[in-house]
N, C-alpha and C. Protein backbone atom coordinates (compact mmCIF):
# COMPACT_ATOMS: atom_id res chain seq x y z
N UNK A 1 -10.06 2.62 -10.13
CA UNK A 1 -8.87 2.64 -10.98
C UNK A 1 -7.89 3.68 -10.46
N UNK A 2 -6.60 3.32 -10.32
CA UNK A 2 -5.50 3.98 -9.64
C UNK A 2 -5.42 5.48 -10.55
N UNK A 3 -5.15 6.53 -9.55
CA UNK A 3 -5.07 7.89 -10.38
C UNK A 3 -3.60 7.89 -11.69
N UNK A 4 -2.53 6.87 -10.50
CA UNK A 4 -1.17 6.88 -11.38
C UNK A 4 -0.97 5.54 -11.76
N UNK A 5 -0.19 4.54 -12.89
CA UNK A 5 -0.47 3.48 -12.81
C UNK A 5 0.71 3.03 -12.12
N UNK A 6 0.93 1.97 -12.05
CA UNK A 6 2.04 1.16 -11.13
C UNK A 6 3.73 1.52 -12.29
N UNK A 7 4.58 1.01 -11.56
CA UNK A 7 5.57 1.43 -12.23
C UNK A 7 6.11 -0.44 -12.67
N UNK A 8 6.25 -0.40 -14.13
CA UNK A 8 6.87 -2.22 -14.28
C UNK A 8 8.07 -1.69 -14.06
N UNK A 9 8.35 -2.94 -13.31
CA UNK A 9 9.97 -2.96 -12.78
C UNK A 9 10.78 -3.40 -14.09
N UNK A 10 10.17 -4.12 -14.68
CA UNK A 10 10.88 -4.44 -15.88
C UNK A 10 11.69 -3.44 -16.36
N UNK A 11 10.86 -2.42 -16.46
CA UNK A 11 11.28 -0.93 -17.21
C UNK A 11 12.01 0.22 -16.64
N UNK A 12 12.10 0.05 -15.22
CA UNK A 12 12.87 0.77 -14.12
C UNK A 12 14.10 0.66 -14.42
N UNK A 13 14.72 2.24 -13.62
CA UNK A 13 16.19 2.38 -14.39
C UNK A 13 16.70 1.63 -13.52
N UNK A 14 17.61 1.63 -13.29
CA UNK A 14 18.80 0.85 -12.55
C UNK A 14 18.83 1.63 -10.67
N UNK A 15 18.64 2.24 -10.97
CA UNK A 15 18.58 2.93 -9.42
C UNK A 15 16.94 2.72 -8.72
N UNK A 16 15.84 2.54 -9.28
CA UNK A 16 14.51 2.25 -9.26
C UNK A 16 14.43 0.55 -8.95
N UNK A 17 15.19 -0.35 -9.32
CA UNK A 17 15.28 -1.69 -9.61
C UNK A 17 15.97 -1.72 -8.30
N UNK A 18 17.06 -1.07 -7.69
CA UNK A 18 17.51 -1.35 -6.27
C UNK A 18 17.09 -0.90 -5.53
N UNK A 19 15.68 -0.56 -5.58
CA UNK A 19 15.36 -0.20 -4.34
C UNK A 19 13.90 -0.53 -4.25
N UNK A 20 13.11 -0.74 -5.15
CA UNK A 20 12.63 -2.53 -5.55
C UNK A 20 13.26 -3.57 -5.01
N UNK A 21 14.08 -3.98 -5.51
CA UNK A 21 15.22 -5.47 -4.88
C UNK A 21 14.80 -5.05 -3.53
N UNK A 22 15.23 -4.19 -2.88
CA UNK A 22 15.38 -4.06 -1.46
C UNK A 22 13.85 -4.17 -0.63
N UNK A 23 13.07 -3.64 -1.20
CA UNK A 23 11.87 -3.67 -0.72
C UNK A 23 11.12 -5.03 -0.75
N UNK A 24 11.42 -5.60 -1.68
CA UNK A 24 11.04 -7.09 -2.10
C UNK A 24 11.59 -8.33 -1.56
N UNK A 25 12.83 -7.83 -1.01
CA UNK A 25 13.37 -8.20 0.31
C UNK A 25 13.08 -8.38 1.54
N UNK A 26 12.50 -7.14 1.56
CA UNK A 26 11.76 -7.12 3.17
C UNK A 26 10.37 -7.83 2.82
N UNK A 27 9.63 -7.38 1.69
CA UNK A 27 8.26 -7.85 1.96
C UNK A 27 7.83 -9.45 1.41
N UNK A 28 8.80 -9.76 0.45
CA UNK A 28 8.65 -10.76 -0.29
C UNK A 28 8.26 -10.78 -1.84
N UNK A 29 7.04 -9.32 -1.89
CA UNK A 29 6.95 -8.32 -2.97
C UNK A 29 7.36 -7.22 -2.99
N UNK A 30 6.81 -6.22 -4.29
CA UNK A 30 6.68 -5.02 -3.72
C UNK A 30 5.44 -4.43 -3.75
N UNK A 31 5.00 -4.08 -2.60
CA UNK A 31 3.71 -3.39 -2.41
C UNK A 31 3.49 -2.24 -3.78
N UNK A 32 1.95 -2.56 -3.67
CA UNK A 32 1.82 -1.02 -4.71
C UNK A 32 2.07 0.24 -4.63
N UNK A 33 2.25 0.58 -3.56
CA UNK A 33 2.13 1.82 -2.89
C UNK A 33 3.73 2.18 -3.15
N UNK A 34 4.66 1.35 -3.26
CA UNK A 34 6.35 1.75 -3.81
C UNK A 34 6.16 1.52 -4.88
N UNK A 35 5.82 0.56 -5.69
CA UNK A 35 5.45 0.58 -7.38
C UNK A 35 4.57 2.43 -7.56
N UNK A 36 3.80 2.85 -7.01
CA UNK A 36 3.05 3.60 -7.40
C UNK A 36 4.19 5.36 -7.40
N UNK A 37 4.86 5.31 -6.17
CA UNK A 37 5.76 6.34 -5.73
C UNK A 37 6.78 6.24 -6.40
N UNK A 38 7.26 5.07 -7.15
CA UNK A 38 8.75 4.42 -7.81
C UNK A 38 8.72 5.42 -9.14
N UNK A 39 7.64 6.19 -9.12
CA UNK A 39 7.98 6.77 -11.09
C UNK A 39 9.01 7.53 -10.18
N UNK A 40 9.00 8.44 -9.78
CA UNK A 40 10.32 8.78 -9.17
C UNK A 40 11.02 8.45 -7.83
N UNK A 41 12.32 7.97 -8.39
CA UNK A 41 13.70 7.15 -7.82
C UNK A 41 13.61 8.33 -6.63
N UNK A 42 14.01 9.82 -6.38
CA UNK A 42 13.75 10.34 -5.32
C UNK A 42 12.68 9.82 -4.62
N UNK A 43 11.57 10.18 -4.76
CA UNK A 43 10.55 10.08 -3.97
C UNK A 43 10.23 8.57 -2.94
N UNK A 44 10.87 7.23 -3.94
CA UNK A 44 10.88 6.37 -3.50
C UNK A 44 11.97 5.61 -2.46
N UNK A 45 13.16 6.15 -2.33
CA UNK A 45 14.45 6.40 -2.16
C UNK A 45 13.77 7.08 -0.67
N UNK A 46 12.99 8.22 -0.66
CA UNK A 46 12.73 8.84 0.79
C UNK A 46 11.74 8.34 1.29
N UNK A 47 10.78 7.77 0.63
CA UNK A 47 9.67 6.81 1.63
C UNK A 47 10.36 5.15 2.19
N UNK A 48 11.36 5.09 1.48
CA UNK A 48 11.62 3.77 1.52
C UNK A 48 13.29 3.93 2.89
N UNK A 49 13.54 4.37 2.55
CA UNK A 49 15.27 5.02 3.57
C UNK A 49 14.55 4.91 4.87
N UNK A 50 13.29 6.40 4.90
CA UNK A 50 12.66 6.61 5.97
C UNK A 50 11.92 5.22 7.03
N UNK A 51 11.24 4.62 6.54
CA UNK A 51 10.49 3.19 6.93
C UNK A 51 12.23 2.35 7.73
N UNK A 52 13.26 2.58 6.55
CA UNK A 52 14.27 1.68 7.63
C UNK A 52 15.01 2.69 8.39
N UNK A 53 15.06 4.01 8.59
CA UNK A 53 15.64 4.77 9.80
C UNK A 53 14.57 4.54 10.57
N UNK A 54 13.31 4.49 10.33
CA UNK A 54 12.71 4.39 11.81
C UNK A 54 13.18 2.95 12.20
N UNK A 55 12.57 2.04 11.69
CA UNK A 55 12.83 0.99 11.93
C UNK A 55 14.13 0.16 13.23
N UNK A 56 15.05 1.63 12.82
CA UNK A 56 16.64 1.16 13.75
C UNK A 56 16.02 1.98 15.25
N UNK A 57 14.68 2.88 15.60
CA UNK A 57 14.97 3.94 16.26
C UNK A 57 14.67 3.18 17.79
N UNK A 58 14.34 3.69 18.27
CA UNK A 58 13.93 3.44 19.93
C UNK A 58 12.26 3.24 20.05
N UNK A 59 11.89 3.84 19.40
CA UNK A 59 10.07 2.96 19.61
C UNK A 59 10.12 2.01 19.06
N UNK A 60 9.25 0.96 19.03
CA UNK A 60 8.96 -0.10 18.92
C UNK A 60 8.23 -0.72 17.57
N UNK A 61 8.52 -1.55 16.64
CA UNK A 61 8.04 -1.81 15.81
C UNK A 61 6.51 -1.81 15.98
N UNK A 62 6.00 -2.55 17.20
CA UNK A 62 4.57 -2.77 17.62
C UNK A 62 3.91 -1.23 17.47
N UNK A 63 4.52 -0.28 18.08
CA UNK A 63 4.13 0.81 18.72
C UNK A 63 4.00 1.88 17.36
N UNK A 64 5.00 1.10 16.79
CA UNK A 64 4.73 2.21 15.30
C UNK A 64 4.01 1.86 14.42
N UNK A 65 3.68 0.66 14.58
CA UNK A 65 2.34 0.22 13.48
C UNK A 65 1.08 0.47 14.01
N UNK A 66 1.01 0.68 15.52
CA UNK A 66 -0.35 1.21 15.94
C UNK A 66 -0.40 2.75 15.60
N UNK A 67 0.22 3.63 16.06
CA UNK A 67 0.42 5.21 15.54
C UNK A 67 0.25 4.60 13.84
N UNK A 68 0.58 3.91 13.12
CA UNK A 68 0.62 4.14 11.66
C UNK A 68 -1.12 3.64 11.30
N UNK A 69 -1.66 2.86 11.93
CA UNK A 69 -3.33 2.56 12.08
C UNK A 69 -3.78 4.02 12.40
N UNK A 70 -3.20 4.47 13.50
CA UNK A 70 -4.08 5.54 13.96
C UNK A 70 -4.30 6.81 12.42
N UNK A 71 -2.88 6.56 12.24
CA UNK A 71 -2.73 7.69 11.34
C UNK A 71 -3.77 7.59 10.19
N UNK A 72 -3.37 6.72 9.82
CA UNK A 72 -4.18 6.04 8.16
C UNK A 72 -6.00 6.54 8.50
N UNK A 73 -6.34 6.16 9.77
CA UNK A 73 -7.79 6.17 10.35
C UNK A 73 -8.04 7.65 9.95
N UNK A 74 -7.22 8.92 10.68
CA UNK A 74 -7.78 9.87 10.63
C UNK A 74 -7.71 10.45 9.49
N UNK A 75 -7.00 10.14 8.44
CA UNK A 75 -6.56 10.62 6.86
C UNK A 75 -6.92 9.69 6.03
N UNK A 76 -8.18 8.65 6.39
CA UNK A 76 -9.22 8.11 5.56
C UNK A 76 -8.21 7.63 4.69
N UNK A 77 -7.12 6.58 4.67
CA UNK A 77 -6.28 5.77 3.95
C UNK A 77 -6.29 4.24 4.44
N UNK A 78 -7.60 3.75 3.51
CA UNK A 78 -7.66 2.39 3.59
C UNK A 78 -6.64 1.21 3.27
N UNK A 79 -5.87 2.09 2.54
CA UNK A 79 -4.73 1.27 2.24
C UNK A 79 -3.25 0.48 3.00
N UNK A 80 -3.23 2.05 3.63
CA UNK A 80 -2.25 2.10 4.66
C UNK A 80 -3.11 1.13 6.23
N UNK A 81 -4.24 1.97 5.98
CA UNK A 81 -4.78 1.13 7.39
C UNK A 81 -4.57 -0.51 7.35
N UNK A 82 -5.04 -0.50 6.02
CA UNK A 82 -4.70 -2.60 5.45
C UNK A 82 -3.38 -3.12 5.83
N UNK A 83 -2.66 -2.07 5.33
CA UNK A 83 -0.96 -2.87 5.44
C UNK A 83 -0.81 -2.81 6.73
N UNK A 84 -0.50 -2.27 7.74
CA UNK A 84 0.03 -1.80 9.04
C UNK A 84 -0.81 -2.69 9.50
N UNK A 85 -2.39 -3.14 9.57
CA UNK A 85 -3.47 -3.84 10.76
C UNK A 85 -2.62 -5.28 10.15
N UNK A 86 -2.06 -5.40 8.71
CA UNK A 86 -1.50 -6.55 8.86
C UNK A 86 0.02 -6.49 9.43
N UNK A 87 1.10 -5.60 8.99
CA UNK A 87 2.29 -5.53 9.68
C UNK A 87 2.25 -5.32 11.07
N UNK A 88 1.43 -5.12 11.63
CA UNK A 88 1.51 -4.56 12.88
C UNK A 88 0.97 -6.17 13.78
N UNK A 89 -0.04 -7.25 13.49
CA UNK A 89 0.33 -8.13 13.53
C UNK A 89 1.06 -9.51 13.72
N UNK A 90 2.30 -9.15 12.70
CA UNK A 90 3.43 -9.23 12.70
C UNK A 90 4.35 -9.16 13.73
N UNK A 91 3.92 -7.98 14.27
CA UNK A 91 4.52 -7.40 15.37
C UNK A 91 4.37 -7.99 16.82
N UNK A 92 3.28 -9.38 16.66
CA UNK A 92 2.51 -9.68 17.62
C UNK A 92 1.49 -8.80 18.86
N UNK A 93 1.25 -7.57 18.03
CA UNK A 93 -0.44 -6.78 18.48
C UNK A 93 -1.83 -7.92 17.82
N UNK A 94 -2.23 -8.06 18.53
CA UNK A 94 -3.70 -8.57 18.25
C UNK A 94 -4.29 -7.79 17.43
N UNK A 95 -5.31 -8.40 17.05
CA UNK A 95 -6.24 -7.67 16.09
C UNK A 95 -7.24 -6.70 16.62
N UNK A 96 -7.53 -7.56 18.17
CA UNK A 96 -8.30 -6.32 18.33
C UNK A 96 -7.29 -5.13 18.91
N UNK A 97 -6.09 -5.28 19.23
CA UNK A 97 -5.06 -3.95 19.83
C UNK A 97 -4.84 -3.10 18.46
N UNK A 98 -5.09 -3.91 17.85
CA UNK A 98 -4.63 -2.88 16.26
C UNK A 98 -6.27 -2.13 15.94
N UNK A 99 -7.50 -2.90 16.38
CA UNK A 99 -8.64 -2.11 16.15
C UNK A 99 -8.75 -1.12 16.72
N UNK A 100 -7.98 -1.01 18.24
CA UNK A 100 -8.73 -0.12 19.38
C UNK A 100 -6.98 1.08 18.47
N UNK A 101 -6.14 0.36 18.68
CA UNK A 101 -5.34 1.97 17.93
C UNK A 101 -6.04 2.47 17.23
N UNK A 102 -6.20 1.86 16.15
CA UNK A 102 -7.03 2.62 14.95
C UNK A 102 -7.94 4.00 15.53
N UNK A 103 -8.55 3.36 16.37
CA UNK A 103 -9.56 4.77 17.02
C UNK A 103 -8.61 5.11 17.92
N UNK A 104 -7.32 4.99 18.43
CA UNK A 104 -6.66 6.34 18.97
C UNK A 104 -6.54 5.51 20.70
N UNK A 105 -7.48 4.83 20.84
CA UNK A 105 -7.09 4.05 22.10
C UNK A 105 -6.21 2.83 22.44
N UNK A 106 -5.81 2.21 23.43
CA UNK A 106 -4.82 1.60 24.19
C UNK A 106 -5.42 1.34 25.46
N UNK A 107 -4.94 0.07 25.80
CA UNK A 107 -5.27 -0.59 27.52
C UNK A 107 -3.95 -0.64 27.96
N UNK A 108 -2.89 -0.01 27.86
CA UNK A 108 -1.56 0.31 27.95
C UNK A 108 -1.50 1.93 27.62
N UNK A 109 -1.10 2.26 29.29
CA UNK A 109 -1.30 3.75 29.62
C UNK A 109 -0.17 4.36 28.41
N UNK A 110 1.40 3.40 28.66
CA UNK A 110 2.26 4.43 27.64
C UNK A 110 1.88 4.33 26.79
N UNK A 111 1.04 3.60 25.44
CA UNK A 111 0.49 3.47 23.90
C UNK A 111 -0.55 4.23 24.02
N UNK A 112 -1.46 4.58 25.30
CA UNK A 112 -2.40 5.90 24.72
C UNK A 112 -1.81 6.75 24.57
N UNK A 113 -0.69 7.21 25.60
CA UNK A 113 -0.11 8.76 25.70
C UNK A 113 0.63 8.39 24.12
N UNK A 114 1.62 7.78 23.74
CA UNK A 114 1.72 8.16 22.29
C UNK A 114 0.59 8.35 21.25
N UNK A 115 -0.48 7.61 21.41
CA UNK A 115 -1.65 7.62 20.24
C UNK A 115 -2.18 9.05 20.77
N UNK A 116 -2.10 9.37 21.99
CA UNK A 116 -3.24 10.45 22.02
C UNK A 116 -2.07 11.99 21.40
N UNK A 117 -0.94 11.52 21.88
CA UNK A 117 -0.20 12.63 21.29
C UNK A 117 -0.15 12.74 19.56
N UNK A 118 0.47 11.69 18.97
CA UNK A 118 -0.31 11.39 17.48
C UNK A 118 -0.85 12.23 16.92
N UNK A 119 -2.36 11.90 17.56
CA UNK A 119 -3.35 12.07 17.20
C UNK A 119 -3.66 13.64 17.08
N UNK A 120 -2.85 14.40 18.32
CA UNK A 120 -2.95 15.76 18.56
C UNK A 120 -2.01 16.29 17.50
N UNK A 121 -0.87 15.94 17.05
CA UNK A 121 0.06 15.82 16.19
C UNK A 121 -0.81 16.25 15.03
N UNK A 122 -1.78 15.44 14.36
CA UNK A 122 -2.59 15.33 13.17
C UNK A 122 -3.40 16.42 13.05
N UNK A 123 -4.65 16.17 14.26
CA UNK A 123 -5.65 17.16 14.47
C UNK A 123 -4.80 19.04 14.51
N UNK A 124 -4.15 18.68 15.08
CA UNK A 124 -3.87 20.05 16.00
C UNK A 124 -2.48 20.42 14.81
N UNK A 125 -2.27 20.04 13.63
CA UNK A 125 -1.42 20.44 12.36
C UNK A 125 -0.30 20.75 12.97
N UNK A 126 0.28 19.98 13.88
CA UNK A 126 1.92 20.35 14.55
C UNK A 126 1.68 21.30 15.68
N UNK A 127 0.69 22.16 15.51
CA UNK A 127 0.99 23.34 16.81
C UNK A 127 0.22 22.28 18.28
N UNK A 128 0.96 21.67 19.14
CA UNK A 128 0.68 21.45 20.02
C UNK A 128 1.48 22.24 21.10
N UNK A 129 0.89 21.64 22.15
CA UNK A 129 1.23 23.27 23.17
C UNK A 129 2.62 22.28 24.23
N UNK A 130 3.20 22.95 24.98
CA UNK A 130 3.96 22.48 25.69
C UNK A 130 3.90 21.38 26.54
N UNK A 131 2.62 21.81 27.05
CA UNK A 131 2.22 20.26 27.99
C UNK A 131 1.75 19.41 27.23
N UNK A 132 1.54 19.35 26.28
CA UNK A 132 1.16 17.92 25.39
C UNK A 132 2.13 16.78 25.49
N UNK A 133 3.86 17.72 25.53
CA UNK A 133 5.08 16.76 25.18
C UNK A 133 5.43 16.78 26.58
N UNK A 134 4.69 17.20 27.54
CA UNK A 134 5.11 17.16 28.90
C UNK A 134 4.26 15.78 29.47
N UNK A 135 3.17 15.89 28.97
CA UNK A 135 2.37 14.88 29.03
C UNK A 135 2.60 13.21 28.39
N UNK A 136 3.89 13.28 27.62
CA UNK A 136 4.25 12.39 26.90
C UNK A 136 5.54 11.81 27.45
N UNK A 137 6.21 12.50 27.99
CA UNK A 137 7.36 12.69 28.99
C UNK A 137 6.80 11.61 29.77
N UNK A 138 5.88 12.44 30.83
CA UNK A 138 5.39 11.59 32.08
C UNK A 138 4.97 10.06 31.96
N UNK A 139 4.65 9.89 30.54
CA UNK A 139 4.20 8.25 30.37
C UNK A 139 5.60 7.86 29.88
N UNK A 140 6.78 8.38 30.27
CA UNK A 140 8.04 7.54 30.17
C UNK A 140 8.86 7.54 28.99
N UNK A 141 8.31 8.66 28.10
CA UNK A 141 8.88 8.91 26.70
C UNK A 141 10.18 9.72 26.92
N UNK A 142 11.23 9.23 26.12
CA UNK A 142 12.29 10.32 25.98
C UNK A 142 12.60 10.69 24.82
N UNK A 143 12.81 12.37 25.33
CA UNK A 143 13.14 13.38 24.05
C UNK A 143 13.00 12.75 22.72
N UNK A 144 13.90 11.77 22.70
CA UNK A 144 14.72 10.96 21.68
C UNK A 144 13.08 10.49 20.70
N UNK A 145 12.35 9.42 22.34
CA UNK A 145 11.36 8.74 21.52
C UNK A 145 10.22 9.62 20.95
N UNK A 146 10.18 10.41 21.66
CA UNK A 146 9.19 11.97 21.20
C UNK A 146 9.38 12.25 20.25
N UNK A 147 10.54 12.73 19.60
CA UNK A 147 10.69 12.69 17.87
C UNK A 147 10.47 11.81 17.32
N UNK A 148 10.86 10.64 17.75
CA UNK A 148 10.22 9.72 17.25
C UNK A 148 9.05 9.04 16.41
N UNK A 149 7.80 9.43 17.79
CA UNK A 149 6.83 9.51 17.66
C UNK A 149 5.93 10.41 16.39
N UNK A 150 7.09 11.67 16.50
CA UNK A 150 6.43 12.77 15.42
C UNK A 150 7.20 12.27 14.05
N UNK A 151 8.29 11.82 13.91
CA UNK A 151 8.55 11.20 12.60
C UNK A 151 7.45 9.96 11.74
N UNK A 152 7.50 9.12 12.62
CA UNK A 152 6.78 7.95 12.83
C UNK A 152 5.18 8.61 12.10
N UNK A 153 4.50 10.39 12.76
CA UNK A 153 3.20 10.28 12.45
C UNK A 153 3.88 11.28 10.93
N UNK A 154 4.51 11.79 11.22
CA UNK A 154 5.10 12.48 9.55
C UNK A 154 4.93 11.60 8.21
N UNK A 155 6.39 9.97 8.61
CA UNK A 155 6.12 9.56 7.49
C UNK A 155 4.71 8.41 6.92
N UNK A 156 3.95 8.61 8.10
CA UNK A 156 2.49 8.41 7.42
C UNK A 156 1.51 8.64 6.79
N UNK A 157 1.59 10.47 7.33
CA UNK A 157 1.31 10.97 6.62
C UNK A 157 1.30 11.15 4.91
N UNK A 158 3.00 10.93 4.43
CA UNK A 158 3.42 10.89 3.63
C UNK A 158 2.86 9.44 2.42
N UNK A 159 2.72 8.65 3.24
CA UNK A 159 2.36 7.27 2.94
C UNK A 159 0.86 7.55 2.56
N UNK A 160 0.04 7.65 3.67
CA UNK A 160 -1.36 8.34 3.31
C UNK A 160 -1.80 8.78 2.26
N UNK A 161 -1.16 10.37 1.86
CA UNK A 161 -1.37 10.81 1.10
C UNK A 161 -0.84 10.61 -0.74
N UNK A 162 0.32 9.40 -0.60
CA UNK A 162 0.40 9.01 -1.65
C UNK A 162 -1.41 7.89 -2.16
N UNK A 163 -1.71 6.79 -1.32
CA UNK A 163 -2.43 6.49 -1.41
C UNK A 163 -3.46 6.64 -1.57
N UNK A 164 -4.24 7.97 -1.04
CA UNK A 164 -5.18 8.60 -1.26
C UNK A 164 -4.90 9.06 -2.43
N UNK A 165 -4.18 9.85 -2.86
CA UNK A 165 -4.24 11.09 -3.75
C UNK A 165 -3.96 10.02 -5.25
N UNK A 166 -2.96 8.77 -5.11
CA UNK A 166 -2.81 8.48 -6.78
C UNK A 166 -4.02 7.19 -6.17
N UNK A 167 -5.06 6.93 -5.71
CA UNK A 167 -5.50 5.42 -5.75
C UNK A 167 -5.59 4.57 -5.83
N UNK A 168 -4.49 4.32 -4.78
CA UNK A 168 -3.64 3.02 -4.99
C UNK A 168 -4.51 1.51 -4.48
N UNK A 169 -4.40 0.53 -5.66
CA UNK A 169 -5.27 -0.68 -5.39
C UNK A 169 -4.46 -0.89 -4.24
N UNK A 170 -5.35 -1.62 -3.10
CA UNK A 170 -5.06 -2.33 -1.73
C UNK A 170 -4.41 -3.65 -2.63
N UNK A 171 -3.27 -3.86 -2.02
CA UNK A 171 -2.56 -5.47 -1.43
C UNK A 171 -2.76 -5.87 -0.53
N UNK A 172 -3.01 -5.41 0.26
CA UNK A 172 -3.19 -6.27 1.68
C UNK A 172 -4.59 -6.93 2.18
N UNK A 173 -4.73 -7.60 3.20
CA UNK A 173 -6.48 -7.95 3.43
C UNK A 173 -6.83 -6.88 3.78
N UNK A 174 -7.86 -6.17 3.60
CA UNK A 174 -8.38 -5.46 3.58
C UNK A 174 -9.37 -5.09 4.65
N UNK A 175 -9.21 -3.72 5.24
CA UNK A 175 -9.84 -3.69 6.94
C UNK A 175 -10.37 -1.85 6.66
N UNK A 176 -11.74 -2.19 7.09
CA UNK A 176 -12.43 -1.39 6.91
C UNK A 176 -12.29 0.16 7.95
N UNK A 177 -12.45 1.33 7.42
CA UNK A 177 -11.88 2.51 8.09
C UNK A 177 -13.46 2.52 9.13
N UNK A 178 -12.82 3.52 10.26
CA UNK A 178 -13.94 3.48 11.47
C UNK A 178 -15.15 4.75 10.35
N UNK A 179 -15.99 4.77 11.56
CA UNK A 179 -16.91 6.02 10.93
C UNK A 179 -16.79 6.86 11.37
């Protein structure tokens, strides 16, 4: 049972209801996980803005739903891992390219160097050392997509920890976290 309950749109103010509309737009619904964040219009307003600034950026839709697997994996968010192994999909990644992100790997040298940077991103709480982003460079990343990359593992974080923390029922098919 969810820690927070869902928010009825019915009952949403007027600024909560457009950005619902909008989300329901893109997805067809609205996921729980914006029903769940929607009690507040801020909060939902910055998970939801954020998802379409990346969206315009220079990495790749594909590339950000694998970093968003990876992410979900290491912050034990079955939820997020569900949505993304299915958006990512979408994206035309296979199922098994979305399994092997999940654990942080790639058969595509530039998608490890982002997953492995990620990943160092997560583990290593932001303090990574110079050659990490030098190392990210060399697999063809620019500046630009390098932030990128660290936005991309930020607002997952963010996503994550809504899910974890209020227990949010899964919508999506449902895909089991590694061990």
């Amino acid at each position: 049972m969810a820690n927070i309950n869902t928010v009825e749109i019915s009952g949403a103010s007027a600024e909560q209801k457009k950005l619902f509309d909008d989300i329901k737009g893109a997805f067809g619904v609205v996921p729980n996980m914006f029903k769940t964040i929607g009690h507040s219009a801020a909060a939902l307003e910055s998970m939801w803005t954020s998802f379409g600034a990346l969206g315009k950026g220079l990495i790749s839709p594909a590339l950000g739903e694998q970093i968003a697997v990876l992410v979900a994996d290491i912050n034990r968010c079955e939820y997020c891992l569900s949505a993304h192994t299915a958006l990512g999909q979408k994206t035309c990644v296979s199922e098994e390219k979305m399994a092997l992100a999940q654990r942080g790997k790639s058969d595509d040298l530039k998608t490890q160097s982002a997953l492995t940077f990620a990943k160092k991103l997560i583990t290593k709480h932001g303090k990574i050392e110079k050659n990490d982003i030098e190392l990210v460079r060399q697999a063809g990343f620019s500046d630009s997509e390098i932030s990128e990359i660290l936005a991309h593992v930020a607002l997952n974080i963010f996503t994550n920890y809504t899910n974890v923390a209020f227990d949010v029922e899964i919508d999506f098919p449902k895909v089991p976290l590694s061990d």
